[in-house]
PDB file of N, CA and C in Angstrom:
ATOM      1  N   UNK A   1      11.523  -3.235  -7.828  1.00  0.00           N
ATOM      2  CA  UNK A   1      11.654  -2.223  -6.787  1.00  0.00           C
ATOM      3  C   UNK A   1      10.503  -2.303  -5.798  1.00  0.00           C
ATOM      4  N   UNK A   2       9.251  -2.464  -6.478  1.00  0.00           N
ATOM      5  CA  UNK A   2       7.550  -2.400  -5.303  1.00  0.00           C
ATOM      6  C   UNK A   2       7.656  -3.464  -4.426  1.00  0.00           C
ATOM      7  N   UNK A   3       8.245  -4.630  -5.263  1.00  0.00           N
ATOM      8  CA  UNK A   3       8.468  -5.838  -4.366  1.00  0.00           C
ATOM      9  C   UNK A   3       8.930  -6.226  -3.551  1.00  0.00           C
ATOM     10  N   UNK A   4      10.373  -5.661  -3.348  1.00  0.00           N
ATOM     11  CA  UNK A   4      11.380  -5.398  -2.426  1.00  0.00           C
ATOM     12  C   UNK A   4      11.379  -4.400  -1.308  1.00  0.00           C
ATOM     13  N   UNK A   5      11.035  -3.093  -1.438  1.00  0.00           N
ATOM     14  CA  UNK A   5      10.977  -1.778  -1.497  1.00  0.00           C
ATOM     15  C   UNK A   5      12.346  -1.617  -0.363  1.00  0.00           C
ATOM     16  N   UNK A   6      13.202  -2.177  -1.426  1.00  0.00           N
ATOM     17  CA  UNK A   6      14.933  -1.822  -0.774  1.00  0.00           C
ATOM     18  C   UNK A   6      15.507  -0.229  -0.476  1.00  0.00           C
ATOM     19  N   UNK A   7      16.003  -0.182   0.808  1.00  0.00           N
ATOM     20  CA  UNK A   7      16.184   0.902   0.738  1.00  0.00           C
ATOM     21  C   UNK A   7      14.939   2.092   1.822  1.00  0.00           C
ATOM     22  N   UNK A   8      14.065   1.349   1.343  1.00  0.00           N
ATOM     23  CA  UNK A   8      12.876   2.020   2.383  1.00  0.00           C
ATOM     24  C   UNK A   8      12.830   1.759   4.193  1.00  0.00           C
ATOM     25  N   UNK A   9      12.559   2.842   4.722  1.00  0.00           N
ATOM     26  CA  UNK A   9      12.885   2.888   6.154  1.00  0.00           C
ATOM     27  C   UNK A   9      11.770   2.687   6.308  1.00  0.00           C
ATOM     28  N   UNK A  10      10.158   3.455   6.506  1.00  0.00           N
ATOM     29  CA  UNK A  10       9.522   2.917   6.588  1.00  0.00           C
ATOM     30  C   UNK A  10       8.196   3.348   5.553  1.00  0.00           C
ATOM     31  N   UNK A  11       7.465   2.424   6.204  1.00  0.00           N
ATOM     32  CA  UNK A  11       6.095   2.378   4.897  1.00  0.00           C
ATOM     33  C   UNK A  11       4.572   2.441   5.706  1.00  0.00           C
ATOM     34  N   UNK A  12       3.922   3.237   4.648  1.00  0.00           N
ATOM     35  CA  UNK A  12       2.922   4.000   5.097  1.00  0.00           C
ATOM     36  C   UNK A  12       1.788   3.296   4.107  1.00  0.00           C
ATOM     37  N   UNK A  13       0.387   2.980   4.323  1.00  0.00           N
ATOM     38  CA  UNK A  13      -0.317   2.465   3.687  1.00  0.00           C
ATOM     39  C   UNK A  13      -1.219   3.340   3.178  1.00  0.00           C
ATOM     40  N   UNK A  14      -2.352   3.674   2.861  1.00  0.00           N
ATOM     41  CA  UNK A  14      -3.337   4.601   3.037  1.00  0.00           C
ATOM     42  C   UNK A  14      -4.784   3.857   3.111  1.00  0.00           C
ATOM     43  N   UNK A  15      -5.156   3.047   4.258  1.00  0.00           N
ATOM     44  CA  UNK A  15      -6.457   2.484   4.479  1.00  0.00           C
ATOM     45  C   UNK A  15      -7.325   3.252   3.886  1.00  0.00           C
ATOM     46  N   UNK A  16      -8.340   2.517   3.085  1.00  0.00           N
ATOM     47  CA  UNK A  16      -9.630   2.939   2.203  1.00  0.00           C
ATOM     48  C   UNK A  16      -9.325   2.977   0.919  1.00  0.00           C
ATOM     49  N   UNK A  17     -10.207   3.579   0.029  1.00  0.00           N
ATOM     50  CA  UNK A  17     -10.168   3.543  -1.313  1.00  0.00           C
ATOM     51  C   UNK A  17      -9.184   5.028  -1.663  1.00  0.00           C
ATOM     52  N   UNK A  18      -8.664   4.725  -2.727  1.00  0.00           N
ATOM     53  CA  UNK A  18      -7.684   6.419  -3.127  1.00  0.00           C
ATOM     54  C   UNK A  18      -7.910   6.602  -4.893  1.00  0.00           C
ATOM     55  N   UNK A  19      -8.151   7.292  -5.159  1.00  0.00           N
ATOM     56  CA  UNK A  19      -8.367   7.626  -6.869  1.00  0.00           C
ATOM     57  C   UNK A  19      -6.782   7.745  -7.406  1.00  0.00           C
ATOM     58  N   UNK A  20      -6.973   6.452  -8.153  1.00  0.00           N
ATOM     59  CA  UNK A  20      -5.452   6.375  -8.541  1.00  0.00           C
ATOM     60  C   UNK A  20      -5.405   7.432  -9.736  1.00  0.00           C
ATOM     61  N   UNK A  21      -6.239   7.203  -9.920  1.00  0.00           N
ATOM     62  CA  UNK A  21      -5.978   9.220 -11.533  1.00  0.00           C
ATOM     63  C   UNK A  21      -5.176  10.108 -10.923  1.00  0.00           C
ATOM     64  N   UNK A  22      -5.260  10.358  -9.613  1.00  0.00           N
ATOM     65  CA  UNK A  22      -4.234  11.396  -9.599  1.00  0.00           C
ATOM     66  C   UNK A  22      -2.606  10.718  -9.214  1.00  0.00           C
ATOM     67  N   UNK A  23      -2.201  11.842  -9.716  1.00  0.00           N
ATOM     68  CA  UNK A  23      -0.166  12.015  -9.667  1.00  0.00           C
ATOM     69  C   UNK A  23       0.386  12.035  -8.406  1.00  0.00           C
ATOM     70  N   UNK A  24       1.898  12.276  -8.920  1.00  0.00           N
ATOM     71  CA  UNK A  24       2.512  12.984  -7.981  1.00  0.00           C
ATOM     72  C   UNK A  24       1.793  13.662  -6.909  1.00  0.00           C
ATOM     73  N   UNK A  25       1.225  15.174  -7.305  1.00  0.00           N
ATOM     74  CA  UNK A  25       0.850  16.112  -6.718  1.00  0.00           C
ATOM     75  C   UNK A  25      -0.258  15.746  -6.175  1.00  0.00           C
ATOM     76  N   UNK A  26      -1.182  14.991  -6.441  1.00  0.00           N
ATOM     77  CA  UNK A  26      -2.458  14.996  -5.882  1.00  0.00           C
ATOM     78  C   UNK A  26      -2.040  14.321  -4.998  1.00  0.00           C
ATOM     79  N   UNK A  27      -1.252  12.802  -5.058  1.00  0.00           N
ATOM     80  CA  UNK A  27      -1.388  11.734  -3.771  1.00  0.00           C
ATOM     81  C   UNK A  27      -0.220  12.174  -2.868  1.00  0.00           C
ATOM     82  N   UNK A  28       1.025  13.229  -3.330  1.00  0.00           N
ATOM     83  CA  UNK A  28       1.410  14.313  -2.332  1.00  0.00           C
ATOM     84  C   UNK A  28       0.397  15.294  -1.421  1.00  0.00           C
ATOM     85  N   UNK A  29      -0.400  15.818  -1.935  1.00  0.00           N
ATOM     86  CA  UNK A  29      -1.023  16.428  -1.109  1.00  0.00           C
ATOM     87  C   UNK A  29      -1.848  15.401  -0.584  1.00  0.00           C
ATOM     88  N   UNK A  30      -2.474  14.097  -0.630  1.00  0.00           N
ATOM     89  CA  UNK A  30      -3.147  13.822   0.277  1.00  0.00           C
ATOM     90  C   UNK A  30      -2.666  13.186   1.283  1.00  0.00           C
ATOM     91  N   UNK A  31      -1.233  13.106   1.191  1.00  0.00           N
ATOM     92  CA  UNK A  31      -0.328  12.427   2.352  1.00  0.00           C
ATOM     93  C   UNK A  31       0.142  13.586   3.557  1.00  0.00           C
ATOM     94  N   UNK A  32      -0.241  14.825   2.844  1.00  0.00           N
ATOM     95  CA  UNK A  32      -0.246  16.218   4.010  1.00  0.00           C
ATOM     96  C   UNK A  32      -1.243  16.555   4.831  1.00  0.00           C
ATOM     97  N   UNK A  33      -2.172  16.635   3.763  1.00  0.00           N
ATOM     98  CA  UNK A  33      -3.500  16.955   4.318  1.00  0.00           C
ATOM     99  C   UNK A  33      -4.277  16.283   4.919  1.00  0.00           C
ATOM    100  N   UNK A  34      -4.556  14.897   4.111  1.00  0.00           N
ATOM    101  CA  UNK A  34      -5.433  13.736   4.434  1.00  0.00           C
ATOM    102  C   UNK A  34      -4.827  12.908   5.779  1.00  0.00           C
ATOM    103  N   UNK A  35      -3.692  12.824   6.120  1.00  0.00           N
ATOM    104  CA  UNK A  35      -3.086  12.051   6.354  1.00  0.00           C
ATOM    105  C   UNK A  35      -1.978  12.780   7.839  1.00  0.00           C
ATOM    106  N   UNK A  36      -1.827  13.955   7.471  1.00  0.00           N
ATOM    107  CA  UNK A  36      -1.191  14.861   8.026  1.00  0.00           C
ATOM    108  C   UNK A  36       0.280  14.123   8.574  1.00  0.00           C
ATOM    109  N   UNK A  37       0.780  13.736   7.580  1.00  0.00           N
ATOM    110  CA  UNK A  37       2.339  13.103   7.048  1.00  0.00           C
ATOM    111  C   UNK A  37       2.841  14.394   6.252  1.00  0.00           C
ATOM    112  N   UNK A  38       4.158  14.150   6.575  1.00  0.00           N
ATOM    113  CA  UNK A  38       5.029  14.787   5.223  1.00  0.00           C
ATOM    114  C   UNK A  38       5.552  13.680   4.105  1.00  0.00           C
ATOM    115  N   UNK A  39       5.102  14.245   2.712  1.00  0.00           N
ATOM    116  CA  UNK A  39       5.459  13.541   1.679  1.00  0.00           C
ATOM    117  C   UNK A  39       6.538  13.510   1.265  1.00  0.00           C
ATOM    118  N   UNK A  40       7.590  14.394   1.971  1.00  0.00           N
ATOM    119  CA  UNK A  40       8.830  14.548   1.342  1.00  0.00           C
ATOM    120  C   UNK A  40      10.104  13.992   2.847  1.00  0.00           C
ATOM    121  N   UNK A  41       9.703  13.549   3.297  1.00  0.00           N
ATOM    122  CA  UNK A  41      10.278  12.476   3.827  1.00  0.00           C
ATOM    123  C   UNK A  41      11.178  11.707   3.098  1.00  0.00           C
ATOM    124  N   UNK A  42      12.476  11.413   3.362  1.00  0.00           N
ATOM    125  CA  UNK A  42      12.820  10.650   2.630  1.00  0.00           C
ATOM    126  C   UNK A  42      13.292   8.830   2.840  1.00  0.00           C
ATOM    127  N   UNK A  43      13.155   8.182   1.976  1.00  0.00           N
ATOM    128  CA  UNK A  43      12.923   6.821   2.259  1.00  0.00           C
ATOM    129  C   UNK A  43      11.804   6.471   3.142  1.00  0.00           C
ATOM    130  N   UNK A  44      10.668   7.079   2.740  1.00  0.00           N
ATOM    131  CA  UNK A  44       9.555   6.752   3.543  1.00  0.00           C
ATOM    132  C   UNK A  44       8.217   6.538   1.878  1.00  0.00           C
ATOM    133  N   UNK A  45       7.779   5.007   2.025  1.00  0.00           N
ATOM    134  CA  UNK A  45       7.152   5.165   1.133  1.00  0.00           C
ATOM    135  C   UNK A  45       5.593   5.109   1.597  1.00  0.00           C
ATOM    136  N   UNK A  46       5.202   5.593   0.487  1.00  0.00           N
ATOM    137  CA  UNK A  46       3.175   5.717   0.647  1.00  0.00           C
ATOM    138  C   UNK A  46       2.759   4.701  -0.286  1.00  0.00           C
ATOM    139  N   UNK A  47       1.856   4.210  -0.051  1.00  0.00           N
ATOM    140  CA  UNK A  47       1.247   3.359  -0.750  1.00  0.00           C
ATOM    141  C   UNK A  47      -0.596   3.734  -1.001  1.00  0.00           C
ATOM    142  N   UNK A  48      -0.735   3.767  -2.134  1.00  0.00           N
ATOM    143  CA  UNK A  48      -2.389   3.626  -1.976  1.00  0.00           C
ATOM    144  C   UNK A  48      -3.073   2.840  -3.315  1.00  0.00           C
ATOM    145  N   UNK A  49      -4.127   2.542  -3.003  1.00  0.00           N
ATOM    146  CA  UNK A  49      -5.300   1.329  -3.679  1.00  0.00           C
ATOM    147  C   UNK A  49      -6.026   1.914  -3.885  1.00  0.00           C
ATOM    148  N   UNK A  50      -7.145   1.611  -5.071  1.00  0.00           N
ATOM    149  CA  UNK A  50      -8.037   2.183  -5.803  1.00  0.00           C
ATOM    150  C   UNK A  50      -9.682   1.034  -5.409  1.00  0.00           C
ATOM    151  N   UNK A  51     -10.555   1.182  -5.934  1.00  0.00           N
ATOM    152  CA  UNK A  51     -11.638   0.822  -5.512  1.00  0.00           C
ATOM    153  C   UNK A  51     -11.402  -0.824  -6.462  1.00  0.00           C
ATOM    154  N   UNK A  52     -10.413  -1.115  -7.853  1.00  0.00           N
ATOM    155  CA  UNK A  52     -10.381  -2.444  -8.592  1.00  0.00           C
ATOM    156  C   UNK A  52      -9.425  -3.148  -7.248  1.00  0.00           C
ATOM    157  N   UNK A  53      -8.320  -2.913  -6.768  1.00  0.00           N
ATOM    158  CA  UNK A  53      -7.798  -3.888  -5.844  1.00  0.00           C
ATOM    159  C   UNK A  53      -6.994  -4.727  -6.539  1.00  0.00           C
ATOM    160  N   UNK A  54      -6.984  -4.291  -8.338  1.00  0.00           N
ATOM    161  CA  UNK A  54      -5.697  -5.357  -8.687  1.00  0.00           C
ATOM    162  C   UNK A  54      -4.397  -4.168  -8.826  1.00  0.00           C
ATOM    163  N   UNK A  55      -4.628  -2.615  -8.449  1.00  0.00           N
ATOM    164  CA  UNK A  55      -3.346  -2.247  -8.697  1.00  0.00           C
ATOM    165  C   UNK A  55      -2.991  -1.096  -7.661  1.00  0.00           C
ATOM    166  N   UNK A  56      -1.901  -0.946  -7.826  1.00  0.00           N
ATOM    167  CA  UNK A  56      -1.970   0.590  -6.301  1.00  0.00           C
ATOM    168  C   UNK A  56      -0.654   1.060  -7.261  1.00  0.00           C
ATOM    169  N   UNK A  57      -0.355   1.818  -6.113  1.00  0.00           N
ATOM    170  CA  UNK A  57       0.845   2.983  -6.256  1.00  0.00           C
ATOM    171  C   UNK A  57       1.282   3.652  -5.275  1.00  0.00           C
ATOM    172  N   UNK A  58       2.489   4.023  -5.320  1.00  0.00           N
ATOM    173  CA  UNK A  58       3.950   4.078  -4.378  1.00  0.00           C
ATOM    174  C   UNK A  58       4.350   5.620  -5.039  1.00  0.00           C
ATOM    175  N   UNK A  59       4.487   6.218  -3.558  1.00  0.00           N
ATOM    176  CA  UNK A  59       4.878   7.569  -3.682  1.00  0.00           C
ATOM    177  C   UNK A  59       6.601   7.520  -3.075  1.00  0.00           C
ATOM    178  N   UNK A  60       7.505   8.244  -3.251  1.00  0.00           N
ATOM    179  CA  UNK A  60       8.685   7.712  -2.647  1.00  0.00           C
ATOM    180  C   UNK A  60       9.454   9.345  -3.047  1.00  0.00           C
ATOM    181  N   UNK A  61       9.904   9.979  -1.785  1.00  0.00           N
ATOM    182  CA  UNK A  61      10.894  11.046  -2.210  1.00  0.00           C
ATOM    183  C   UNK A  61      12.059  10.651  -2.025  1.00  0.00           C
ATOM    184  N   UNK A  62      13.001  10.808  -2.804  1.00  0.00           N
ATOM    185  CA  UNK A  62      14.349  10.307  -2.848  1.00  0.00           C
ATOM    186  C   UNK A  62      15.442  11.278  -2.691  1.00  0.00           C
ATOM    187  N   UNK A  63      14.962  12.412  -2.536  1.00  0.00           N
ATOM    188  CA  UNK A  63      15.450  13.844  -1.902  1.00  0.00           C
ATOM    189  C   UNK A  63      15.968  14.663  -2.986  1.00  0.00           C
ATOM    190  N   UNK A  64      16.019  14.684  -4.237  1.00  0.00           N
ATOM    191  CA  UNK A  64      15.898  15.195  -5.032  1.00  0.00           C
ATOM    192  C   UNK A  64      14.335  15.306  -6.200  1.00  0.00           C
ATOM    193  N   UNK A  65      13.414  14.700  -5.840  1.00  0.00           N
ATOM    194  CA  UNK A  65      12.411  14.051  -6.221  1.00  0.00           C
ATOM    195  C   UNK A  65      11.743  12.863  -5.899  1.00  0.00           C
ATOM    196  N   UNK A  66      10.277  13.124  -6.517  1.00  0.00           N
ATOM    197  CA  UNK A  66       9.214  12.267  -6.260  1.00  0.00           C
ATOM    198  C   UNK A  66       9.965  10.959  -7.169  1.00  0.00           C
ATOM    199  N   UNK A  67       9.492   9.729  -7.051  1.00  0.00           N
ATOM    200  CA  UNK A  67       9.447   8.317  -7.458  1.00  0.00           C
ATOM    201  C   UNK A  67       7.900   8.266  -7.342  1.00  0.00           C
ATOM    202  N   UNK A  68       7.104   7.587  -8.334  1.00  0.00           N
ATOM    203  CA  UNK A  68       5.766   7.120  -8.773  1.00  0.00           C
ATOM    204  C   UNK A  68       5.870   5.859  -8.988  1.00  0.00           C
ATOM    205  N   UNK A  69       5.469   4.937  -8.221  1.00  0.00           N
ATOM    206  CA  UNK A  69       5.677   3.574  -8.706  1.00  0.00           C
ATOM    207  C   UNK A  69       3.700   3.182  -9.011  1.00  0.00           C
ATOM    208  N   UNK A  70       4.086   2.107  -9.950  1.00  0.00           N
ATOM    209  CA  UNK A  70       2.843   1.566 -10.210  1.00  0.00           C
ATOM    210  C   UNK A  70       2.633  -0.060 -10.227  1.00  0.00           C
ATOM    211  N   UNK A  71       1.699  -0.716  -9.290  1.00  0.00           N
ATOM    212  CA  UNK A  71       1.966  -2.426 -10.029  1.00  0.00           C
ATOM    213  C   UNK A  71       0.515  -2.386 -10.267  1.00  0.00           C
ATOM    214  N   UNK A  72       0.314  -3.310 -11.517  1.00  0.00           N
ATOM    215  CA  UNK A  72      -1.174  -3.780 -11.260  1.00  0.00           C
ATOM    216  C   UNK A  72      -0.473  -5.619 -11.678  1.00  0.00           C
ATOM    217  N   UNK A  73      -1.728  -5.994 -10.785  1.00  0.00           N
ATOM    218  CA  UNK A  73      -1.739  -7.919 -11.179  1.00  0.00           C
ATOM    219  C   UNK A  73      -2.072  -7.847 -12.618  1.00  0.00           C
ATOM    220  N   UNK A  74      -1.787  -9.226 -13.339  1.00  0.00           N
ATOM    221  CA  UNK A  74      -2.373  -9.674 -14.286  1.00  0.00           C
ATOM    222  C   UNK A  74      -3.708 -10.477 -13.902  1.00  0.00           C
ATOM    223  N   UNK A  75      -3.313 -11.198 -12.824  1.00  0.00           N
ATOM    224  CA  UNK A  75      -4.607 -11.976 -11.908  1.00  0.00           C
ATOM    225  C   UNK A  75      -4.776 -11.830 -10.968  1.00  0.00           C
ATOM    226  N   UNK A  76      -5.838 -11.624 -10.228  1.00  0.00           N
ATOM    227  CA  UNK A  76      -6.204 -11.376  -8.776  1.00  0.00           C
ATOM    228  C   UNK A  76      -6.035 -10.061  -8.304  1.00  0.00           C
ATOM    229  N   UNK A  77      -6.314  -9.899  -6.599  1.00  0.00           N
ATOM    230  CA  UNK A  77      -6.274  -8.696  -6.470  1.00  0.00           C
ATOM    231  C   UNK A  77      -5.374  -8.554  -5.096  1.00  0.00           C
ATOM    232  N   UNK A  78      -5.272  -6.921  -4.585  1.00  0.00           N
ATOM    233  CA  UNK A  78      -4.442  -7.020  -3.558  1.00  0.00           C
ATOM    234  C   UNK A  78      -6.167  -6.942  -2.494  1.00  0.00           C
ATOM    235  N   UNK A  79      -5.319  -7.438  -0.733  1.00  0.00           N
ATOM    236  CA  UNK A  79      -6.365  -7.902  -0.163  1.00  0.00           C
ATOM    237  C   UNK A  79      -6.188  -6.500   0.647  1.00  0.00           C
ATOM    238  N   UNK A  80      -7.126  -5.130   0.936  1.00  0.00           N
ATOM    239  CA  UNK A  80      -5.982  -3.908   1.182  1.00  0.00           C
ATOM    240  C   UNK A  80      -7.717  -3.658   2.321  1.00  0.00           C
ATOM    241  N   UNK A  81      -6.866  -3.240   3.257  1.00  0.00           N
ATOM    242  CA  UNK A  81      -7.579  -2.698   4.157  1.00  0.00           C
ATOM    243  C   UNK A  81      -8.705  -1.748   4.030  1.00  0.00           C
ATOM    244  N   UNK A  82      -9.937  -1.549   4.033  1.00  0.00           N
ATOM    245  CA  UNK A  82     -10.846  -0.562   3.875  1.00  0.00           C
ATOM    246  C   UNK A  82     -11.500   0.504   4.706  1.00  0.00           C
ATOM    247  N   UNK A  83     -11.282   0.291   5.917  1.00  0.00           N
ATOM    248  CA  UNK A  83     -12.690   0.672   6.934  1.00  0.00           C
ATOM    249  C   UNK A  83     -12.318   2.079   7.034  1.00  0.00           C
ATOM    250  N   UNK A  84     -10.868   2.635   7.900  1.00  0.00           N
ATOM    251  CA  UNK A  84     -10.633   3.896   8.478  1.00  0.00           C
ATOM    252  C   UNK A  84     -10.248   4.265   7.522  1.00  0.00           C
ATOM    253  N   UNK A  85     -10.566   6.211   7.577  1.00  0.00           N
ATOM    254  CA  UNK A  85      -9.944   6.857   6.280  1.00  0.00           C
ATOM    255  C   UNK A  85      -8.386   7.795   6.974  1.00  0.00           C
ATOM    256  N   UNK A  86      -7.520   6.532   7.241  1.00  0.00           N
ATOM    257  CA  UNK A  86      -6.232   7.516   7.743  1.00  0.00           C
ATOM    258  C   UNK A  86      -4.936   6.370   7.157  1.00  0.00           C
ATOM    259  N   UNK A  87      -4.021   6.848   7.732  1.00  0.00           N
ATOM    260  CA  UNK A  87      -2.282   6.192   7.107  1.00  0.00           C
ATOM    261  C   UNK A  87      -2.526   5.260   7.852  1.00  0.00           C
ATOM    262  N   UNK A  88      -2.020   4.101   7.451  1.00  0.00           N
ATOM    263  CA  UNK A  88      -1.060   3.119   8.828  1.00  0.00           C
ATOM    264  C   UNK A  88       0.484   2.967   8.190  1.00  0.00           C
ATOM    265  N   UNK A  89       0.715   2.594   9.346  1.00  0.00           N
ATOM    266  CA  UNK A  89       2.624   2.487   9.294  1.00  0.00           C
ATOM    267  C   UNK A  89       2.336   0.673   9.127  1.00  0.00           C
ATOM    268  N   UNK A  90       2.873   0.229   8.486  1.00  0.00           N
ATOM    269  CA  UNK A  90       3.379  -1.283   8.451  1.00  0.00           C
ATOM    270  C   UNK A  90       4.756  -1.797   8.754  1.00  0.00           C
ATOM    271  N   UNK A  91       5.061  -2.733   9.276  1.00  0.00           N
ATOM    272  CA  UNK A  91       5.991  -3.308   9.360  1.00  0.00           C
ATOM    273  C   UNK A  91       6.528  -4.010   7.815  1.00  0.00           C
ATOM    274  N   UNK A  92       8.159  -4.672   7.845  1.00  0.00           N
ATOM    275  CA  UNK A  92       8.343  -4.653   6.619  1.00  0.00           C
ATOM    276  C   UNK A  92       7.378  -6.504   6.087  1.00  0.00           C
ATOM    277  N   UNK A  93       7.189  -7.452   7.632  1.00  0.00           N
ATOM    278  CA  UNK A  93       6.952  -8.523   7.586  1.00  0.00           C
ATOM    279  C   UNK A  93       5.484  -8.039   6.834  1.00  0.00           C
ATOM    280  N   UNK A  94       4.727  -6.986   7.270  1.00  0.00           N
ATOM    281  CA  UNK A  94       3.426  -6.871   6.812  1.00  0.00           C
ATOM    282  C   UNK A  94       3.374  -6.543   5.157  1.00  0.00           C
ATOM    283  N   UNK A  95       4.372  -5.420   5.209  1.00  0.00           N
ATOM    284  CA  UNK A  95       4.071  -5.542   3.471  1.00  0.00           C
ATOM    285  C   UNK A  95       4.444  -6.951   2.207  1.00  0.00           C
ATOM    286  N   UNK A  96       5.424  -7.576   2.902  1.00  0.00           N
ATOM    287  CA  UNK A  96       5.442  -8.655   3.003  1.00  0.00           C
ATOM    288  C   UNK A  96       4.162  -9.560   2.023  1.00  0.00           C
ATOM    289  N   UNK A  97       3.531  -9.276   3.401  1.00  0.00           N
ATOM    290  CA  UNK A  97       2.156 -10.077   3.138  1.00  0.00           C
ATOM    291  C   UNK A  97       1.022  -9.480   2.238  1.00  0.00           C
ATOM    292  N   UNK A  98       1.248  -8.120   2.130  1.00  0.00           N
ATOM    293  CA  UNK A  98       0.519  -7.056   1.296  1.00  0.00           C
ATOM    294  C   UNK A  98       0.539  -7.216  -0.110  1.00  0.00           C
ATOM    295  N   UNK A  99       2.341  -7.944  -0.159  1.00  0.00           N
ATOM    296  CA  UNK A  99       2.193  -8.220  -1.709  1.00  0.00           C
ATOM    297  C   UNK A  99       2.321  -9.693  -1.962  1.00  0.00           C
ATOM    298  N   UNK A 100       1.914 -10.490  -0.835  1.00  0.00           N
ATOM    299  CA  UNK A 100       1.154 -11.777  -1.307  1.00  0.00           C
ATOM    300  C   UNK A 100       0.178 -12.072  -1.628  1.00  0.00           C
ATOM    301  N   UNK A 101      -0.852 -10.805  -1.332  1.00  0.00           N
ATOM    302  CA  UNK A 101      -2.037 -10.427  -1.505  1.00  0.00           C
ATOM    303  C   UNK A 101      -3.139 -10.847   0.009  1.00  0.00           C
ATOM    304  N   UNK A 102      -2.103 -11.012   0.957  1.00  0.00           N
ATOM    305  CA  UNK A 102      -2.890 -10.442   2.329  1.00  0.00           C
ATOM    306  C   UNK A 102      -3.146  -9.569   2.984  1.00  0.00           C
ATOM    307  N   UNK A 103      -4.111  -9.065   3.617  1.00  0.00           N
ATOM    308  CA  UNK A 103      -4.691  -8.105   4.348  1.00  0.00           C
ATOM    309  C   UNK A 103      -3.589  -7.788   5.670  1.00  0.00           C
ATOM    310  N   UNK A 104      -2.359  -7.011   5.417  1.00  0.00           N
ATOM    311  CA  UNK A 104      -1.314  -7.057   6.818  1.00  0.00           C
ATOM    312  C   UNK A 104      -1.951  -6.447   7.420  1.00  0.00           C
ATOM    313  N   UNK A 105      -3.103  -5.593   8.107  1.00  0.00           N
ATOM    314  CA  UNK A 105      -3.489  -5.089   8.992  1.00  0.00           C
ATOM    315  C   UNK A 105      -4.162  -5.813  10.163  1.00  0.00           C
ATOM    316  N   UNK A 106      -4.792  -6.880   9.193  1.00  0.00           N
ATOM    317  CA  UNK A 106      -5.899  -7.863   9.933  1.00  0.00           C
ATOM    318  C   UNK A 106      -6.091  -8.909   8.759  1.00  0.00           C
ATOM    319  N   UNK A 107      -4.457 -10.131   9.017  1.00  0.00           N
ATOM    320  CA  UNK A 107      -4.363 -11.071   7.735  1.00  0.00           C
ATOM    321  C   UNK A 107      -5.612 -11.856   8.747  1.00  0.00           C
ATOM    322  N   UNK A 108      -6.327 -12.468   7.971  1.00  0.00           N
ATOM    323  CA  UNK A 108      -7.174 -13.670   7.995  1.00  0.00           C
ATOM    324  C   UNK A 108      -6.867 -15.257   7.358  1.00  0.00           C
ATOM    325  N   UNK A 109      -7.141 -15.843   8.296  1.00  0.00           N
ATOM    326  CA  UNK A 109      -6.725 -17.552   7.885  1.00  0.00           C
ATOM    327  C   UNK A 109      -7.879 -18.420   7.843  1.00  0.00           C
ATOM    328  N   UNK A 110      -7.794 -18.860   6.444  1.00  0.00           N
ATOM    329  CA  UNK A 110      -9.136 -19.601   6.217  1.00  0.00           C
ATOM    330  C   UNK A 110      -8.910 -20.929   6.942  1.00  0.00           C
ATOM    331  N   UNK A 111     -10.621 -21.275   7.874  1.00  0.00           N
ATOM    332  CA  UNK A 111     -10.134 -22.656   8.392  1.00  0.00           C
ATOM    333  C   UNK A 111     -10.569 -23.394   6.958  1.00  0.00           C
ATOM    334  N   UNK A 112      -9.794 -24.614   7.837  1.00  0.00           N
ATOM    335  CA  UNK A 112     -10.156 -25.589   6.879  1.00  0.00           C
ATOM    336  C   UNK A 112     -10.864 -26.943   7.329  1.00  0.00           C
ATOM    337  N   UNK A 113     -11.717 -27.277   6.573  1.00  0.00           N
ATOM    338  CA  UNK A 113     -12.994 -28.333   7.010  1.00  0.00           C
ATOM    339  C   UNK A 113     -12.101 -29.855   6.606  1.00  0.00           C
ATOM    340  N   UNK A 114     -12.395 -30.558   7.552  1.00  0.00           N
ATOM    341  CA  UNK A 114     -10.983 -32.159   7.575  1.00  0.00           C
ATOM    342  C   UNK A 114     -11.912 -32.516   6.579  1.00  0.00           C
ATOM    343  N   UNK A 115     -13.674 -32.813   6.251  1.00  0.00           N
ATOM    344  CA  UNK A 115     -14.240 -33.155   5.408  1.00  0.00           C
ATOM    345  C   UNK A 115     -14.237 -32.634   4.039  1.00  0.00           C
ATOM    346  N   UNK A 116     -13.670 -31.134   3.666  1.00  0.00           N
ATOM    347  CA  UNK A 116     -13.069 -30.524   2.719  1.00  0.00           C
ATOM    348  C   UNK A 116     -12.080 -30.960   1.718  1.00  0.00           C
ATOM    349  N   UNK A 117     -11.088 -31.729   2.774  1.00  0.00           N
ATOM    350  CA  UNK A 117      -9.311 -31.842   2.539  1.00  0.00           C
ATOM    351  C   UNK A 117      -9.486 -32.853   1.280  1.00  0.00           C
ATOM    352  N   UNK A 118      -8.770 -32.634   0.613  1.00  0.00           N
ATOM    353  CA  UNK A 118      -8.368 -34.227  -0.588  1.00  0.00           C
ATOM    354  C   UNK A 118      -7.559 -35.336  -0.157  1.00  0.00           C
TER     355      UNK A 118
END
């Protein structure tokens, strides 16, 4: 479902760090308050990252209720935006890249040195 996120109209990130300990209710209210979104939107998902970067979580009202999604990696981490403390809206190409483990806000491309190459 996180992978795909079929069904979703659009998607909301939450740039910076977010304390994944809290639920439902907590990362509902910080999508009101913090964010000054409505959480009960429907087919609109939230996303937020914790300070490890190998796992986040997906808020999703489905109009009868909250959806809590959770992924963490087994390896590596996600590459998640830090600086501003507000939402961004992503495109679907960006989340995309979010769960390739690129930075969709500001992906970066490593050069590469011809003396490097094999």
């Amino acid at each position: 479902m996180l992978a795909e996120a079929v069904g979703v109209q659009q998607i909301f990130i939450a740039v910076g760090y977010t304390d994944l300990r809290k639920g439902i209710d907590g990362l509902a209210q910080l999508v009101g308050t913090r964010f000054d979104l409505n959480p009960f939107q429907k087919d609109v998902l939230f996303l937020f990252c914790g300070k490890r970067s190998d796992r986040i979580k997906g808020l999703l009202w489905e109009g009868t209720g909250f959806l809590l999604l959770y992924k963490r990696l087994e390896s590596g981490s996600f590459t998640w935006p830090r600086n501003p403390e507000e939402a961004a809206e992503i495109t679907r190409e960006q989340y995309a890249m979010l769960m390739m483990g690129l930075n969709p806000i500001t992906p970066k491309i490593r050069e590469v040195h011809p003396e490097r190459v094999l």
